[in-house]
Protein backbone atom coordinates (compact mmCIF):
# COMPACT_ATOMS: atom_id res chain seq x y z
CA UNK A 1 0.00 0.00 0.00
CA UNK A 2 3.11 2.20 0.71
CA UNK A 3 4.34 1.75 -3.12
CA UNK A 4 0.66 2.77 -4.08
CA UNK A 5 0.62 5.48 -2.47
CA UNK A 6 4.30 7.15 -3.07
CA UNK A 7 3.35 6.73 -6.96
CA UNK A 8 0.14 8.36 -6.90
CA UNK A 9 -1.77 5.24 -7.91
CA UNK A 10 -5.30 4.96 -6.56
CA UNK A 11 -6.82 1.71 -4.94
CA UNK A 12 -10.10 0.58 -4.46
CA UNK A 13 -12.10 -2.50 -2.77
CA UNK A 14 -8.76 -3.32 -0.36
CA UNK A 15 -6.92 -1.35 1.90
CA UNK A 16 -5.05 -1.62 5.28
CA UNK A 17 -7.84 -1.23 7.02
CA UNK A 18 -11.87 -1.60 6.91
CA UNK A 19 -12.36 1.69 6.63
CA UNK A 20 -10.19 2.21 3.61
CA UNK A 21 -11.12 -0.51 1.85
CA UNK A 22 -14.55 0.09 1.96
CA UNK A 23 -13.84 3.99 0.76
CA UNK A 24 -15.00 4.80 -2.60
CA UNK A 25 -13.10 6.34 -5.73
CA UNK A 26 -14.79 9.57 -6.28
CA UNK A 27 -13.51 11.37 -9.94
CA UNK A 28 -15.32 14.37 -11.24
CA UNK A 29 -15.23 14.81 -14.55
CA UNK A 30 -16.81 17.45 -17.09
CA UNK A 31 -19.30 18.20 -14.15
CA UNK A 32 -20.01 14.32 -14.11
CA UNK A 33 -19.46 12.93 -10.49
CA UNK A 34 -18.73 9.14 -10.24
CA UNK A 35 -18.19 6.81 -7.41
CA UNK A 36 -16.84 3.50 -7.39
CA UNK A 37 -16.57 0.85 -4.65
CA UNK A 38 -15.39 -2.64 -4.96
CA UNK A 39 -15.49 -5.44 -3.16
CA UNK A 40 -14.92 -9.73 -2.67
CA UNK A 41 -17.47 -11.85 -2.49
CA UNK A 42 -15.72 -15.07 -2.80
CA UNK A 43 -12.55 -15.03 -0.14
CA UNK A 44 -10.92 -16.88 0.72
CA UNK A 45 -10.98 -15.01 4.39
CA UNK A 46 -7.25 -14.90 4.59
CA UNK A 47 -7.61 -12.48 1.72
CA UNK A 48 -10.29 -9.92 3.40
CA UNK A 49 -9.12 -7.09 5.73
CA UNK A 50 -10.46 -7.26 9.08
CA UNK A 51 -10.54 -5.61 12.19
CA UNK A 52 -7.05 -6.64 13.18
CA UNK A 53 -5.19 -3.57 12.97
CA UNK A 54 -1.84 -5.32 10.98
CA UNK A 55 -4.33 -7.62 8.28
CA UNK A 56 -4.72 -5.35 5.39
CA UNK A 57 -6.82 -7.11 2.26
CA UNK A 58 -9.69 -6.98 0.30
CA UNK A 59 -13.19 -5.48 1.32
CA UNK A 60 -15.99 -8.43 1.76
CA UNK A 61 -19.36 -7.77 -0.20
CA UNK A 62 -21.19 -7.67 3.15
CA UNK A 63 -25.14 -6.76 2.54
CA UNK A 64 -25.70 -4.78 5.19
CA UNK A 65 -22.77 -2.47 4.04
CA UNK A 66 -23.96 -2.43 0.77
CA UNK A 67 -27.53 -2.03 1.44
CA UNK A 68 -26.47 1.15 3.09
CA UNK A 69 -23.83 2.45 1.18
CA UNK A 70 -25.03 2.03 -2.51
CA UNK A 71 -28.12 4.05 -1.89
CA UNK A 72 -25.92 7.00 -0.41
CA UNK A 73 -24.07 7.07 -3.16
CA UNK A 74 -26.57 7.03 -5.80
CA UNK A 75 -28.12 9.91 -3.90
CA UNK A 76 -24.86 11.86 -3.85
CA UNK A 77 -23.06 11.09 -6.89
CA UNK A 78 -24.66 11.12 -10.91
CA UNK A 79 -23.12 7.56 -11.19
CA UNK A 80 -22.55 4.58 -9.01
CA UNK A 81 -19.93 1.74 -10.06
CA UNK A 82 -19.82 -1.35 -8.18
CA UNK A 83 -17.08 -4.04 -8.91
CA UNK A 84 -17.68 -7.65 -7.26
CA UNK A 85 -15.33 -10.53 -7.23
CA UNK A 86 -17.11 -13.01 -6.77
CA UNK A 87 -17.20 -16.77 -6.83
CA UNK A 88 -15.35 -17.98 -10.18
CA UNK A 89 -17.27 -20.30 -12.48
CA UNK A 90 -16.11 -22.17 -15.85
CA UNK A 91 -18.77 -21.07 -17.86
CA UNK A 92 -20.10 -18.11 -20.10
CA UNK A 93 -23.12 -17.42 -18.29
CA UNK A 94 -23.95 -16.29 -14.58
CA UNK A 95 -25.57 -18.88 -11.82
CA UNK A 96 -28.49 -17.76 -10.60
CA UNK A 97 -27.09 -16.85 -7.53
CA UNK A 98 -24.82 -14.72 -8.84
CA UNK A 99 -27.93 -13.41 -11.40
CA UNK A 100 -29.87 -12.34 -8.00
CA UNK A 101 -27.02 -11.07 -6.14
CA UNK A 102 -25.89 -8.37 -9.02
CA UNK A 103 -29.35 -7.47 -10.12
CA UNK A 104 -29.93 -6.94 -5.78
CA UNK A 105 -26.79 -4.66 -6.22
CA UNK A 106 -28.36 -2.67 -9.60
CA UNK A 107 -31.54 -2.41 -7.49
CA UNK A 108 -29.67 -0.46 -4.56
CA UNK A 109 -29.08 2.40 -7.18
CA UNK A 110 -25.92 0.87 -8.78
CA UNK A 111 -25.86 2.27 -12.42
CA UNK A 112 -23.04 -0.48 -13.87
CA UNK A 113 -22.52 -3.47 -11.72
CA UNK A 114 -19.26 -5.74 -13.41
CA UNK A 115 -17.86 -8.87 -11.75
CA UNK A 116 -14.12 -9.10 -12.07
CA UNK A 117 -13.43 -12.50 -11.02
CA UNK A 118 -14.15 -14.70 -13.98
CA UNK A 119 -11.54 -16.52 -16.28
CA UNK A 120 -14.35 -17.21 -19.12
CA UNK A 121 -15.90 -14.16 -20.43
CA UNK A 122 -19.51 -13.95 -19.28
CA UNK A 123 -22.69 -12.48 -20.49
CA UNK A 124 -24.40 -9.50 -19.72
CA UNK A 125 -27.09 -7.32 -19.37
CA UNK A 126 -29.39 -4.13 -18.85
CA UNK A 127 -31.50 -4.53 -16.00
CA UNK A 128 -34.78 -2.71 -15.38
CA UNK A 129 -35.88 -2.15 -11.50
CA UNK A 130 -38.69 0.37 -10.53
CA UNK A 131 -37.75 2.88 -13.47
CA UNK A 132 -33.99 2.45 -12.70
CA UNK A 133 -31.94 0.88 -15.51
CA UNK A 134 -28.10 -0.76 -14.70
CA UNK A 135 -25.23 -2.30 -17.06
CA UNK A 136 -24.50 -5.49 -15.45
CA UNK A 137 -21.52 -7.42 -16.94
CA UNK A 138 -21.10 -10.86 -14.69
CA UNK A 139 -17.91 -11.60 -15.79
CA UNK A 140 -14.83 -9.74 -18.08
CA UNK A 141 -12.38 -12.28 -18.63
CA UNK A 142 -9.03 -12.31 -17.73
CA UNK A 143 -7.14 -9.55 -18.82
CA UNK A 144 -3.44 -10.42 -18.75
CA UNK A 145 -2.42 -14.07 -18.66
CA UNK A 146 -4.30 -17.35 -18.46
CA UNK A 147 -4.80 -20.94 -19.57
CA UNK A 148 -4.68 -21.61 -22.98
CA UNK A 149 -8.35 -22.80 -23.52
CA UNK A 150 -10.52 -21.12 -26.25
CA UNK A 151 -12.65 -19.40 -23.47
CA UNK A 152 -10.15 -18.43 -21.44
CA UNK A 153 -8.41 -16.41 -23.47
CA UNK A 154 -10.95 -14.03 -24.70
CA UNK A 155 -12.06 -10.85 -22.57
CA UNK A 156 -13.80 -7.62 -22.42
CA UNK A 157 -12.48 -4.46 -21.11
CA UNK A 158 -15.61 -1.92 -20.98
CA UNK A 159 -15.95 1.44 -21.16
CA UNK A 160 -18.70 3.16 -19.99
CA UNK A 161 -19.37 6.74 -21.54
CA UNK A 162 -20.84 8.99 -19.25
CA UNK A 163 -22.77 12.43 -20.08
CA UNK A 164 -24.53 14.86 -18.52
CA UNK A 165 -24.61 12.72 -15.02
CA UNK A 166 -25.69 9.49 -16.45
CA UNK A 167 -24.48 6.55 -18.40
CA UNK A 168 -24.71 6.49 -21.66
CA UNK A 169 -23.30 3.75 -23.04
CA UNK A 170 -21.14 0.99 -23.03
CA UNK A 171 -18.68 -0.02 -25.72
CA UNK A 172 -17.73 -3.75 -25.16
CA UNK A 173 -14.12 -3.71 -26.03
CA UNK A 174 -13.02 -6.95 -26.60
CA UNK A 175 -9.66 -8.97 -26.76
CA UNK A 176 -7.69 -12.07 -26.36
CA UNK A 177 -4.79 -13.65 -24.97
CA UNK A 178 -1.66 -14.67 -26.74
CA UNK A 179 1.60 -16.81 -25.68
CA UNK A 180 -0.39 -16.97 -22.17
CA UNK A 181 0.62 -12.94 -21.72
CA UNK A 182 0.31 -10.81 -24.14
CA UNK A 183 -3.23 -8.96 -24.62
CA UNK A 184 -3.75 -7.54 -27.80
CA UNK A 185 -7.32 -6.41 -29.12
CA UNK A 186 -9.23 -8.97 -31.42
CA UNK A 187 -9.54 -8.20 -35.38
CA UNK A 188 -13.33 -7.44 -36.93
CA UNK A 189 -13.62 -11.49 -37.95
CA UNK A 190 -12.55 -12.66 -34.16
CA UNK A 191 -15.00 -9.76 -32.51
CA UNK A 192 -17.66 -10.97 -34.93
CA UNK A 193 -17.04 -14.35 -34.10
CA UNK A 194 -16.37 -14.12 -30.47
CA UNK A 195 -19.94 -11.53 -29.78
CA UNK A 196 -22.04 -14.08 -32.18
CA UNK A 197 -21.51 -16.85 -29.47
CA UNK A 198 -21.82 -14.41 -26.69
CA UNK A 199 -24.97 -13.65 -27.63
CA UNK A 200 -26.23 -16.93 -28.39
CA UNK A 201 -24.83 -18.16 -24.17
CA UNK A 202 -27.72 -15.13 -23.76
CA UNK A 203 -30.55 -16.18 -25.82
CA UNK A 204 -29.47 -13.18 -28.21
CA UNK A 205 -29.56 -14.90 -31.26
């Protein structure tokens, strides 16, 4: 945390203690105020900051924090981010569990939910709650370095336009893996290719 912080490099979702690992990353931008918190929903607990003053680590997804602090946000800040890590799955599409526990999070106030833990690109979503829409994404991909497998080595890295204190839209960039670690983005025909059976994991097709 030291290194982070003598470099000017901003963290989120861990810290060295609760406190700071629960804090959100606030950036104004072009009069467009967004937070973003993070958090671990899988563990292990070895990897979750606690109370214990010299155990610094990741943030748990507890519900009663989030119950509180999503809705705070979304009444503070135009948009609300959350990032979940949550438990990882070999395969394209979410478990229901994981379906009810995002779409719980989007119905807080959460504008783009994303889950960062998966190592097969997943499918996503815009979800519809009393009038309030959400981006979920359930799973990017890995980003730098995995397994050689077909699935594995695809990803999405979004980016989320926002404008006039809302989102947007979302432009699914998408890539893959070479040599095990080396990202590059995909050509038209492996985009094509790669969105054609995301879509079909959804029902899109």
């Amino acid at each position: 945390m030291e290194m982070f912080r003598e470099n000017d490099i901003a963290t989120v979702g861990g810290g060295e203690t609760l406190q700071a690992a629960r804090q959100p990353f606030v950036v104004t931008h072009h009069q467009n105020t967004v937070a973003l918190i993070a958090c671990n929903w899988a563990g292990p607990d070895i990897a979750l900051v606690n109370e214990n003053a010299g155990r610094p680590g990741a943030a748990y997804c507890d519900m009663a924090w989030l119950n509180e602090v999503i809705p705070e946000l979304a009444l503070t800040y135009d948009v609300v981010i959350v990032c979940v890590q949550y438990q990882e799955v070999e395969q394209h599409t979410p478990t229901e569990k994981q379906r009810l526990d995002f779409r719980t999070l989007a119905s807080l106030g959460a504008d783009a939910v994303i889950g960062t833990q998966a190592h097969k690109p997943q499918t996503f979503e815009f979800f519809t709650d009393n009038a309030h829409q959400a981006f979920i994404h359930y799973g990017l991909g890995n980003l730098f370095f995995d397994q050689e497998f077909w699935g594995n080595r695809r990803f999405f890295m979004d980016t989320l336009y926002i404008y006039q204190g809302r989102l947007l839209t979302v432009d699914l960039f998408t890539g893959i893996i070479e040599e095990q670690a080396r990202p590059r983005p995909m050509t038209p025909e492996e985009q094509v290719t790669f969105l054609q059976f995301m879509f079909i994991q959804q029902n899109g097709f």
